[in-house]
PDB file of N, CA and C in Angstrom:
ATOM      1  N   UNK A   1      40.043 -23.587  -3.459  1.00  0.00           N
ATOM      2  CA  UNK A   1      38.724 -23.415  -4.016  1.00  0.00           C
ATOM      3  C   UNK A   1      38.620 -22.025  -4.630  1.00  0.00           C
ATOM      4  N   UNK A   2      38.409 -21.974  -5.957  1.00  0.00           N
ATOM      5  CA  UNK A   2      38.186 -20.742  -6.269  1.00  0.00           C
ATOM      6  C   UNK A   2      36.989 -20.694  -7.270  1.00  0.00           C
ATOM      7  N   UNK A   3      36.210 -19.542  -6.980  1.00  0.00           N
ATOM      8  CA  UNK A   3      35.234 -19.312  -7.719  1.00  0.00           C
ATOM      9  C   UNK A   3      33.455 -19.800  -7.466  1.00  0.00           C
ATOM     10  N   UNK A   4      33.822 -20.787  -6.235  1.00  0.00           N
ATOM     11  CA  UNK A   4      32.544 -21.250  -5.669  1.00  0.00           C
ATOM     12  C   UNK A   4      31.362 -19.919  -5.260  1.00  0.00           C
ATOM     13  N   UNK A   5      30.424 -20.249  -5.262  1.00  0.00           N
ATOM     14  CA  UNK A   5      29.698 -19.587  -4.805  1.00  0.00           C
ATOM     15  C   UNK A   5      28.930 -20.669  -3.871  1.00  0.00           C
ATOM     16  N   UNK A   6      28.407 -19.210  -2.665  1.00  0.00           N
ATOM     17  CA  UNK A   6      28.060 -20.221  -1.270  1.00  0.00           C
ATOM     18  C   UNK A   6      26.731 -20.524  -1.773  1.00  0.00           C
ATOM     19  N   UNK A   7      26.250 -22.298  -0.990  1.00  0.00           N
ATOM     20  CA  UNK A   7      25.123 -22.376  -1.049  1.00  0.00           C
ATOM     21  C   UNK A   7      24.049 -22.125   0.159  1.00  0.00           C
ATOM     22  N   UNK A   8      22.944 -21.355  -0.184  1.00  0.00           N
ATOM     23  CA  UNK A   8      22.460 -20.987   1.031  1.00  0.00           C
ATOM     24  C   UNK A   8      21.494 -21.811   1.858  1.00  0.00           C
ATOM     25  N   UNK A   9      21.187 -23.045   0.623  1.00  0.00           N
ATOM     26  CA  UNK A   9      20.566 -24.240   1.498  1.00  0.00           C
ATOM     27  C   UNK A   9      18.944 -23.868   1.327  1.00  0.00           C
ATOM     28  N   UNK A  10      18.380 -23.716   3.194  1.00  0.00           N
ATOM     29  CA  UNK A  10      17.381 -23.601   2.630  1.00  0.00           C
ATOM     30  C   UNK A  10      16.873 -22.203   3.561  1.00  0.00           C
ATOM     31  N   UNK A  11      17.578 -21.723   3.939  1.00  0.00           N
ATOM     32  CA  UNK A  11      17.437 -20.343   4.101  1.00  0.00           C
ATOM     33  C   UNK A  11      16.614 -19.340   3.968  1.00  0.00           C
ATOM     34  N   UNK A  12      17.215 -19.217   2.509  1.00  0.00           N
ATOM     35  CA  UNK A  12      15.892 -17.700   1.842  1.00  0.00           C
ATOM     36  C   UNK A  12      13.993 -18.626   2.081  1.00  0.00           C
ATOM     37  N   UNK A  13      14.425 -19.909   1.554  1.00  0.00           N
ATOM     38  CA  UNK A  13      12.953 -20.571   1.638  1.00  0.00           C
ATOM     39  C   UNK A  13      12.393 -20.127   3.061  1.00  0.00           C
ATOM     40  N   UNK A  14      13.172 -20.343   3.949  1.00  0.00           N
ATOM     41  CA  UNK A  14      12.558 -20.047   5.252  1.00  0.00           C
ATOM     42  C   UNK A  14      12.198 -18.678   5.976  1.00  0.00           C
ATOM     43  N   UNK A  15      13.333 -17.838   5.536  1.00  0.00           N
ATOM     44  CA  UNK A  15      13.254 -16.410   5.891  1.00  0.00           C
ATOM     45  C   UNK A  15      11.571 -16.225   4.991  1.00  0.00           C
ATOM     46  N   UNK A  16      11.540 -16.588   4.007  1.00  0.00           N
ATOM     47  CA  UNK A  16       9.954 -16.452   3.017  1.00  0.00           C
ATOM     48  C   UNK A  16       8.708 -16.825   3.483  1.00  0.00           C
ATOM     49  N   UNK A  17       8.965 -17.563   4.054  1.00  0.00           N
ATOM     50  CA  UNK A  17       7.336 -18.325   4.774  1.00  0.00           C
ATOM     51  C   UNK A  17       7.541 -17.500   6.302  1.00  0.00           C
ATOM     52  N   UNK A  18       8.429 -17.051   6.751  1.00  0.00           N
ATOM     53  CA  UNK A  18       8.832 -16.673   8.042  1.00  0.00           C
ATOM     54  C   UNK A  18       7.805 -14.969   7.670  1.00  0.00           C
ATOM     55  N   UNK A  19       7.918 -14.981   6.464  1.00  0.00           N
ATOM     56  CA  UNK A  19       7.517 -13.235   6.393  1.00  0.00           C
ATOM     57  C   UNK A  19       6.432 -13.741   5.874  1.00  0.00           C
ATOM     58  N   UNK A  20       5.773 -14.706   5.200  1.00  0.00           N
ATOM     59  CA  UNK A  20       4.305 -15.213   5.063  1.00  0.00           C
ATOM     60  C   UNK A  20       3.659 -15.343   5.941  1.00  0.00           C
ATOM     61  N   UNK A  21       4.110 -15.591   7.291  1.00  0.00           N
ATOM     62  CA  UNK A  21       3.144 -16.199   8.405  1.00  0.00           C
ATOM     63  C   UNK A  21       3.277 -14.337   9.311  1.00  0.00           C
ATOM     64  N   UNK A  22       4.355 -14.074   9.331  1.00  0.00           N
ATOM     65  CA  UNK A  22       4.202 -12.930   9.826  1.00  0.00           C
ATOM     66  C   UNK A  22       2.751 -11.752   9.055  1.00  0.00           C
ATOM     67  N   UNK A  23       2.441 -11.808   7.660  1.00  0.00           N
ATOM     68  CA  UNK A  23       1.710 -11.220   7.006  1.00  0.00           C
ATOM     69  C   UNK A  23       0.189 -11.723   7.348  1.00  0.00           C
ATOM     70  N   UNK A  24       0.343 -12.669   7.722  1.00  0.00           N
ATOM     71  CA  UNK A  24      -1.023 -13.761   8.174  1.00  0.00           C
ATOM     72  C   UNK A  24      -1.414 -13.154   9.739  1.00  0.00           C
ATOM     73  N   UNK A  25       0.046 -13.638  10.845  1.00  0.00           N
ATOM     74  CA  UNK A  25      -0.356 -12.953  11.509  1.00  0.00           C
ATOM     75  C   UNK A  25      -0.750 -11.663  11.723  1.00  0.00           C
ATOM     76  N   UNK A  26      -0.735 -10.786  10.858  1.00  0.00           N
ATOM     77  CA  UNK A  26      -0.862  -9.018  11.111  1.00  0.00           C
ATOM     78  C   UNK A  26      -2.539  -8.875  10.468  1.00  0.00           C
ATOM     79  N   UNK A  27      -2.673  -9.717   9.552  1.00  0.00           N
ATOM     80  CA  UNK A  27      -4.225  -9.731   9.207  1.00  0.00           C
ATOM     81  C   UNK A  27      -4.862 -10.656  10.057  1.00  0.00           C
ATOM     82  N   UNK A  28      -4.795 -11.084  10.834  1.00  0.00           N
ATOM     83  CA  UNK A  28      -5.804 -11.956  11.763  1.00  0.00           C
ATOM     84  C   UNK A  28      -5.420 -10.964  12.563  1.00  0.00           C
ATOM     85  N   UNK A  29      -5.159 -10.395  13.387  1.00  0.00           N
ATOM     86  CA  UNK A  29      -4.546  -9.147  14.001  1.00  0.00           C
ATOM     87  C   UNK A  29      -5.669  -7.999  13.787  1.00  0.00           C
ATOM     88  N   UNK A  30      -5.420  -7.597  12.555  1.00  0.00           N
ATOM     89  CA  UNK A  30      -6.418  -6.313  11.995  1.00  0.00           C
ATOM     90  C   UNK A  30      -7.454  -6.841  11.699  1.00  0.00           C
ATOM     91  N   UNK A  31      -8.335  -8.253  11.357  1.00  0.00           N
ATOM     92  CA  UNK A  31      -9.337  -7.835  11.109  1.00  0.00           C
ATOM     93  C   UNK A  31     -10.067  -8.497  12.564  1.00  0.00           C
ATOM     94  N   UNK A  32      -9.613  -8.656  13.889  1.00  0.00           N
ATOM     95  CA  UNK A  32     -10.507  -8.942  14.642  1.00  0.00           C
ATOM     96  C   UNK A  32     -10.180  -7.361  15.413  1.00  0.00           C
ATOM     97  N   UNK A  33      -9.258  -6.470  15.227  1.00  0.00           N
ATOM     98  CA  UNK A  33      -9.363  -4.911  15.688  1.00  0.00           C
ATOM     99  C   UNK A  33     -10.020  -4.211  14.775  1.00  0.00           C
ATOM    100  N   UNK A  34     -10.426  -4.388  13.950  1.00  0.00           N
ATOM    101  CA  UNK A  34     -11.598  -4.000  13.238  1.00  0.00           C
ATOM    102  C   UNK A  34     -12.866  -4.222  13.752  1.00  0.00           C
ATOM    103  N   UNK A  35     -13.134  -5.639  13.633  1.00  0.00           N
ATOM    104  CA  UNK A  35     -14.515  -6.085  14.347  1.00  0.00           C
ATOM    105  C   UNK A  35     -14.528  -5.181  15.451  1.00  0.00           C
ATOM    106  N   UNK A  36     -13.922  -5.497  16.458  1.00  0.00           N
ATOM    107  CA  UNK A  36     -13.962  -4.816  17.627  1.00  0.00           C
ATOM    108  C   UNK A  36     -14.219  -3.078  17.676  1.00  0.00           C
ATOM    109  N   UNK A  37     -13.211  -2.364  17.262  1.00  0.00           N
ATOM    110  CA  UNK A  37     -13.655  -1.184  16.824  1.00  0.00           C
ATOM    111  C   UNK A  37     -14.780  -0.950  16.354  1.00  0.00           C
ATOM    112  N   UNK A  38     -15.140  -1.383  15.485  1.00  0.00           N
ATOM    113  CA  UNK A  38     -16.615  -1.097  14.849  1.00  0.00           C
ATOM    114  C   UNK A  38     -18.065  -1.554  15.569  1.00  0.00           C
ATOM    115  N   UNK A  39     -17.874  -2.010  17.089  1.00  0.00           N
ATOM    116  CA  UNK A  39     -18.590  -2.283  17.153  1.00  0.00           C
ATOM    117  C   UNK A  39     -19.354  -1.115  18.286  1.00  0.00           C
ATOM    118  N   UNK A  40     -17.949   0.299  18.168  1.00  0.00           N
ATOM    119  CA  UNK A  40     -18.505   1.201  19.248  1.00  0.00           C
ATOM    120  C   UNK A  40     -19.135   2.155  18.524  1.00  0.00           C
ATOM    121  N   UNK A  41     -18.411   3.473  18.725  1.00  0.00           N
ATOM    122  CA  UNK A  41     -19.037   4.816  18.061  1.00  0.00           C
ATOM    123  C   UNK A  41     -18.072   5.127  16.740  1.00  0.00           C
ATOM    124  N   UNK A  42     -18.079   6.369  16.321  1.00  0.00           N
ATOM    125  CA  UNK A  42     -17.241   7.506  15.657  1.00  0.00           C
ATOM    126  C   UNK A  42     -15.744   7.114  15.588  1.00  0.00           C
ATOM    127  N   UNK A  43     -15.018   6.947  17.235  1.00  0.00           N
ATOM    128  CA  UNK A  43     -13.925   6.923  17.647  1.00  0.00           C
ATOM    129  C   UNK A  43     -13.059   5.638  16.770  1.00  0.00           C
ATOM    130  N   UNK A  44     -14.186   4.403  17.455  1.00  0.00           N
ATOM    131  CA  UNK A  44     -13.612   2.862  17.318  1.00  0.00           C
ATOM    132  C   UNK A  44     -13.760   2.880  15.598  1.00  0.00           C
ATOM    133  N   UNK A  45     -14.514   3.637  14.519  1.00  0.00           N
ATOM    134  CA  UNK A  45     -14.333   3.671  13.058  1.00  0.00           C
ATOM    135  C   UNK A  45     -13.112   4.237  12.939  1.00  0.00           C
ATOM    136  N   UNK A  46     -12.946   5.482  13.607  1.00  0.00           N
ATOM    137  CA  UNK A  46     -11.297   5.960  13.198  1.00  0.00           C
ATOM    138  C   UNK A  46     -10.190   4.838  13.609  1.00  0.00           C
ATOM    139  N   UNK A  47     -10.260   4.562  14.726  1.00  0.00           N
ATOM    140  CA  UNK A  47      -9.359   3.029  15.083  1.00  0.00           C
ATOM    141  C   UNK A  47      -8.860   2.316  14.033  1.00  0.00           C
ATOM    142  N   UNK A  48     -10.076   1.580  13.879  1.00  0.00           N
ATOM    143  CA  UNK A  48     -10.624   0.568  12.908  1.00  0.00           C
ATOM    144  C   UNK A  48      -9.819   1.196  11.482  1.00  0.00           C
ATOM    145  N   UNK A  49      -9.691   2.791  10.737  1.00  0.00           N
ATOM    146  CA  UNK A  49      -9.276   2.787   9.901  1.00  0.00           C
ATOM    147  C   UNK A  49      -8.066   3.314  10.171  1.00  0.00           C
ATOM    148  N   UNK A  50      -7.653   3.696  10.830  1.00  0.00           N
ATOM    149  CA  UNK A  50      -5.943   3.078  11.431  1.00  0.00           C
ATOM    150  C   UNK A  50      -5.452   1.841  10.970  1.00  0.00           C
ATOM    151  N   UNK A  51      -6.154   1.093  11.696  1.00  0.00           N
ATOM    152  CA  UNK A  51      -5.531  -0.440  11.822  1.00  0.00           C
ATOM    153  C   UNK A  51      -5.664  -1.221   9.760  1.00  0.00           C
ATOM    154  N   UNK A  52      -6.775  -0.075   9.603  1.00  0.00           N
ATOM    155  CA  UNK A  52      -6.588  -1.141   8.139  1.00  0.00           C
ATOM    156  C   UNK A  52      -5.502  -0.432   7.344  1.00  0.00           C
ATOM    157  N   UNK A  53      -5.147   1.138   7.289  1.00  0.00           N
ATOM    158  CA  UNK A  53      -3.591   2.116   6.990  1.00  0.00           C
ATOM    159  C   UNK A  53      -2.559   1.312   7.620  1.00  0.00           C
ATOM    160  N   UNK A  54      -2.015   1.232   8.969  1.00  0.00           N
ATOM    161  CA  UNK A  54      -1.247   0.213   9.375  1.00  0.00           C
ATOM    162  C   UNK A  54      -0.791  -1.368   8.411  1.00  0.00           C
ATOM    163  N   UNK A  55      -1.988  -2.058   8.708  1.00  0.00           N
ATOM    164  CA  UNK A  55      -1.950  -3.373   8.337  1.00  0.00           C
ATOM    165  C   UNK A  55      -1.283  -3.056   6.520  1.00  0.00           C
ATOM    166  N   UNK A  56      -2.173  -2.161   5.604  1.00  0.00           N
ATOM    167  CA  UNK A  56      -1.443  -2.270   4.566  1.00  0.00           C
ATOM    168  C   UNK A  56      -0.505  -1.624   4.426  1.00  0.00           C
ATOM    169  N   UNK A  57       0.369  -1.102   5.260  1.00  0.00           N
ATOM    170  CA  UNK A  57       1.733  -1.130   5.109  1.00  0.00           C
ATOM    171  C   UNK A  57       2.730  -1.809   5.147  1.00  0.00           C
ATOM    172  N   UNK A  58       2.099  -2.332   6.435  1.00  0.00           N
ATOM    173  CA  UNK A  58       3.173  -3.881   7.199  1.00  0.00           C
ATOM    174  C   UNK A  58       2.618  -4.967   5.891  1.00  0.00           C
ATOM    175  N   UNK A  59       1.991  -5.162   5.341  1.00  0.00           N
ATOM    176  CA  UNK A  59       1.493  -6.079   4.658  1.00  0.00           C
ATOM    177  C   UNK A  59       2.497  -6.437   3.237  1.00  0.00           C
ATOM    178  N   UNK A  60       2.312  -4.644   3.045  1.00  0.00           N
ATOM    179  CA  UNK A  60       3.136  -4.802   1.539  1.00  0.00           C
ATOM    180  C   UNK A  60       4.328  -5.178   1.773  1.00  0.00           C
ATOM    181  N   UNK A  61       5.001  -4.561   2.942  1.00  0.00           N
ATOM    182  CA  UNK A  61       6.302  -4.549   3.593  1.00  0.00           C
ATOM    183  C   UNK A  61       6.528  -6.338   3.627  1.00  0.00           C
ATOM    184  N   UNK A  62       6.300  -7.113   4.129  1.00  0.00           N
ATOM    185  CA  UNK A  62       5.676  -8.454   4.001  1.00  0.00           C
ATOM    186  C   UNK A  62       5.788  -9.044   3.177  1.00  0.00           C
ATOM    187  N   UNK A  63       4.711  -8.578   1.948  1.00  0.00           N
ATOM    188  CA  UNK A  63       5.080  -9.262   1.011  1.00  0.00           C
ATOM    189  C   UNK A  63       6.028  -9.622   0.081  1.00  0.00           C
ATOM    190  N   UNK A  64       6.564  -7.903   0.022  1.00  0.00           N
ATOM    191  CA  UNK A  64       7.485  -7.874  -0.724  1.00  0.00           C
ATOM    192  C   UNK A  64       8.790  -8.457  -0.593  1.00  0.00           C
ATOM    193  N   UNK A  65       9.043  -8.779   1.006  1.00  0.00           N
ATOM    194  CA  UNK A  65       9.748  -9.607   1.432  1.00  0.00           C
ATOM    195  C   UNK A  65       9.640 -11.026   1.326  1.00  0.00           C
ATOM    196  N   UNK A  66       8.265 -11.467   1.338  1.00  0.00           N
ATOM    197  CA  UNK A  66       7.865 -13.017   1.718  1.00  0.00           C
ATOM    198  C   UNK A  66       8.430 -13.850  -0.239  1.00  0.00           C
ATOM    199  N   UNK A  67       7.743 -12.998  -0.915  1.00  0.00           N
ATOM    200  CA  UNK A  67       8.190 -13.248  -2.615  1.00  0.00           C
ATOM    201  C   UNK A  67       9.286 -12.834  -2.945  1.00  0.00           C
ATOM    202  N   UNK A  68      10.265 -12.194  -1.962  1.00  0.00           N
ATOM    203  CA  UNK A  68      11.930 -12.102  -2.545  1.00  0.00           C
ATOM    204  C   UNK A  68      11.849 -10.787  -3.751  1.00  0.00           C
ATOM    205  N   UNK A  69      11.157 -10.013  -3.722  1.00  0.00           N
ATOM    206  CA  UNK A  69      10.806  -8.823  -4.893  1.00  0.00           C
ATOM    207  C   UNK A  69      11.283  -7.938  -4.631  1.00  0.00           C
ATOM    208  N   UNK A  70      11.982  -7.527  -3.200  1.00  0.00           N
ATOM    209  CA  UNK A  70      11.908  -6.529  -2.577  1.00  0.00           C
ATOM    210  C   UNK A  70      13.840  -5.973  -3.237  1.00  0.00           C
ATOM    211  N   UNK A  71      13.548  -4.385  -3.652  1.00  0.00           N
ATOM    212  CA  UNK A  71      14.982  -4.101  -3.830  1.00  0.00           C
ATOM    213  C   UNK A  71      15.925  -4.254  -3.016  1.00  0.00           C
ATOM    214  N   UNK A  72      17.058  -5.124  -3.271  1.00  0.00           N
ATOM    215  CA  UNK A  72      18.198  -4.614  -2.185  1.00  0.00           C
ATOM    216  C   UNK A  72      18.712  -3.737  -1.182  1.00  0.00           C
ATOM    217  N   UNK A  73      17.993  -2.501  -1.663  1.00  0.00           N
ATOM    218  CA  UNK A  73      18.731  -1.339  -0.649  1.00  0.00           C
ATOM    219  C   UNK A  73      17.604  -1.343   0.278  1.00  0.00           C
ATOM    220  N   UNK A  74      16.187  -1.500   0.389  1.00  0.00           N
ATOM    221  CA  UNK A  74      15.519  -1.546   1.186  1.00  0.00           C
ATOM    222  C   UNK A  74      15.105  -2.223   2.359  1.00  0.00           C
ATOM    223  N   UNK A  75      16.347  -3.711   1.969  1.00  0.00           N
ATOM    224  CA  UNK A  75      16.026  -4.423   3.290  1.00  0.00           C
ATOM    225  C   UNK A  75      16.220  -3.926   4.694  1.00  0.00           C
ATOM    226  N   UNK A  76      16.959  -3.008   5.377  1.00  0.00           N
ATOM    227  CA  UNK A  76      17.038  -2.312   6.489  1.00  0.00           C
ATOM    228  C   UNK A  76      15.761  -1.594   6.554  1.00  0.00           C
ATOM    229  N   UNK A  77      15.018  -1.187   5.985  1.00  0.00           N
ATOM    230  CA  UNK A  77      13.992  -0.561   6.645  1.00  0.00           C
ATOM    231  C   UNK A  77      11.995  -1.061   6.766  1.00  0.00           C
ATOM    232  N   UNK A  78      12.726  -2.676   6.006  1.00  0.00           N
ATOM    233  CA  UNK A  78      11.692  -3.432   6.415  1.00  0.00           C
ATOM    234  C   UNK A  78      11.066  -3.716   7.743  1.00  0.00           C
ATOM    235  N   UNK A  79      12.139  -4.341   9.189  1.00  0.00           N
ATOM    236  CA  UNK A  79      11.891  -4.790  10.127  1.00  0.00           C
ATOM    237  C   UNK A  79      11.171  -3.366  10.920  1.00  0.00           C
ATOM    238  N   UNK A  80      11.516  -2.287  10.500  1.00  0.00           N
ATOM    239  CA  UNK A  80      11.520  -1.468  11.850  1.00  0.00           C
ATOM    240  C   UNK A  80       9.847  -1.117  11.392  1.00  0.00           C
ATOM    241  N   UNK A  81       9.408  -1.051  10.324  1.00  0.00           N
ATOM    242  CA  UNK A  81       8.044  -0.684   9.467  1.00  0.00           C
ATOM    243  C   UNK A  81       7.192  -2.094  10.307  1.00  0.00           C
ATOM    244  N   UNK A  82       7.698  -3.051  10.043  1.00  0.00           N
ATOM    245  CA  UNK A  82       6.786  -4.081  10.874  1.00  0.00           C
ATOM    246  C   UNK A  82       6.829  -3.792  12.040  1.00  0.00           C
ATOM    247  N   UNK A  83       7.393  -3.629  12.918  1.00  0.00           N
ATOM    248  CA  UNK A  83       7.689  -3.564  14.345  1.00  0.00           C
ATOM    249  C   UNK A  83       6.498  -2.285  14.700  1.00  0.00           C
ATOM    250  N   UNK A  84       6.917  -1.260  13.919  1.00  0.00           N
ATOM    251  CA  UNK A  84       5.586   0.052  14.123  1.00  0.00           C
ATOM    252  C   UNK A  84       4.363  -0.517  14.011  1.00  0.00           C
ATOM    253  N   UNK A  85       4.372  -1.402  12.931  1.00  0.00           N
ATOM    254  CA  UNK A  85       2.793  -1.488  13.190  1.00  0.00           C
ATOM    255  C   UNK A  85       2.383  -2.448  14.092  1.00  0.00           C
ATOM    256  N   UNK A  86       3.408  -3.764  14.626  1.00  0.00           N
ATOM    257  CA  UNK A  86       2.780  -5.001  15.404  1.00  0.00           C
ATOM    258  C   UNK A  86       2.831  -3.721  16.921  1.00  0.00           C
ATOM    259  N   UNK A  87       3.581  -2.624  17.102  1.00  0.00           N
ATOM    260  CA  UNK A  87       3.308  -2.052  18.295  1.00  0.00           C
ATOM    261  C   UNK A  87       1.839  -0.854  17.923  1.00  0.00           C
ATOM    262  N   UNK A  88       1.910  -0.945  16.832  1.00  0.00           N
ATOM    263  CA  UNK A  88       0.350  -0.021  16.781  1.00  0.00           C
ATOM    264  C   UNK A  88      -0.621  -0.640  17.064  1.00  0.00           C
ATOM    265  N   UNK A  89      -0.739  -2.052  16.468  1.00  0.00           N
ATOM    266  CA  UNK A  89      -1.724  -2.937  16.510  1.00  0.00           C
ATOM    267  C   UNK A  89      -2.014  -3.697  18.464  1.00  0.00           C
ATOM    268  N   UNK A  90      -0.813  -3.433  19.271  1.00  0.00           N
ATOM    269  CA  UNK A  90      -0.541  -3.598  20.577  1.00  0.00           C
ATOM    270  C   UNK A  90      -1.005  -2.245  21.113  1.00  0.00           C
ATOM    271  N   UNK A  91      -1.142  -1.374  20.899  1.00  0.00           N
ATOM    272  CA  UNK A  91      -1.511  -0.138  21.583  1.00  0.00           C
ATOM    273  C   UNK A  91      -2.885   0.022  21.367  1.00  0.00           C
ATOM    274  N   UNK A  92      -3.963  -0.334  19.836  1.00  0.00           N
ATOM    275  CA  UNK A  92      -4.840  -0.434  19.671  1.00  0.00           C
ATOM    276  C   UNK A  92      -5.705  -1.392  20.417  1.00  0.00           C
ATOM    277  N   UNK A  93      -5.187  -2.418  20.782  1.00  0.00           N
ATOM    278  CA  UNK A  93      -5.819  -3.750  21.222  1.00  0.00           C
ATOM    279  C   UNK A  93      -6.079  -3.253  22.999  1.00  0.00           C
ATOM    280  N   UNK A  94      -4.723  -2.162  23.450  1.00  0.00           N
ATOM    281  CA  UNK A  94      -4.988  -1.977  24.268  1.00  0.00           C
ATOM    282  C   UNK A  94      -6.294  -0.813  24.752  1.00  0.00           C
ATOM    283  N   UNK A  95      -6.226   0.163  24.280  1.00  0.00           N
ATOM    284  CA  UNK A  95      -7.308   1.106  23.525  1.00  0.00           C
ATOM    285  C   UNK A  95      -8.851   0.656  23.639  1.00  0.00           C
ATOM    286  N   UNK A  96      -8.853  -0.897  22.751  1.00  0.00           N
ATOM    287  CA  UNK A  96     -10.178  -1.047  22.797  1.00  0.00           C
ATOM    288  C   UNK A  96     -10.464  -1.947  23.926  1.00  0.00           C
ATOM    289  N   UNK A  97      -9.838  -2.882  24.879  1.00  0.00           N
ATOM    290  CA  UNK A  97      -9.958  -2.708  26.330  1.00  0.00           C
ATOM    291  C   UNK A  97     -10.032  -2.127  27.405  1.00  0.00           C
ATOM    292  N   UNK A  98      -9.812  -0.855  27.127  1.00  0.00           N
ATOM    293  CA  UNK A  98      -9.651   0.110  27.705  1.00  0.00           C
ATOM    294  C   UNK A  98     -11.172   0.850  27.539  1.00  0.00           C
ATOM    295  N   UNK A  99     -11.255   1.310  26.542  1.00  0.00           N
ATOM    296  CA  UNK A  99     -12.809   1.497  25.724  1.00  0.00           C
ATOM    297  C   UNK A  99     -13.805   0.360  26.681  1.00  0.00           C
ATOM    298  N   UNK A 100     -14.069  -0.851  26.405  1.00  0.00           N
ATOM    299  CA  UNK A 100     -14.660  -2.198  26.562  1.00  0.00           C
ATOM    300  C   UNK A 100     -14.680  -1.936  28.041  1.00  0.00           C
ATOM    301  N   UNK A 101     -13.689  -1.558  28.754  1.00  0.00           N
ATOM    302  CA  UNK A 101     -14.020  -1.470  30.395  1.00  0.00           C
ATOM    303  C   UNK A 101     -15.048  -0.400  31.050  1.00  0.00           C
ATOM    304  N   UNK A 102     -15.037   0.744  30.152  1.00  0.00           N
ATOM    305  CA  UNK A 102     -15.675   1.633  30.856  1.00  0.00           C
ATOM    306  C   UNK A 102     -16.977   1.690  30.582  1.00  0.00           C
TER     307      UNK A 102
END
């Protein structure tokens, strides 16, 4: 066999919706830590605009992945950009329970 090129099937399709639903999940994510935040003082607005800086990072990060746009050399530093923010968005959530208890 020479000259084939591999077929990847259905792969990239899936890795794509895999980073669509991930982008879905991070905005259902941020906008009920929003609600929440906003519903205290001063503090829970700064939160709140955290989580919306966060979210559009991981978002673009996301997209640019989910539509296949994204340059080549950048795929290594996609996952770790999501990961910061699904643990920001985990530290926040904890924050405003924390807040909510006292």
């Amino acid at each position: 066999m020479t000259g084939h090129a591999r077929d990847p099937g259905l792969q990239p399709e899936r890795t794509q919706l895999a980073w669509r639903r991930t982008a879905l999940a991070l905005t259902v994510i941020m906008v009920l830590s929003v609600r929440l935040a906003l519903a205290g003082d001063v503090a829970g607005a700064l939160l709140a605009g955290v989580a919306v800086v966060g979210w559009g990072a991981a978002l673009r990060v996301c997209w640019r992945r989910g539509t296949g746009s994204e340059p080549s050399g950048t795929y290594g530093r996609a996952l770790p950009l999501v990961a910061l923010a699904t643990a920001g968005f985990a530290i926040l959530g904890a924050l405003l329970v924390v807040r909510g208890l006292w």
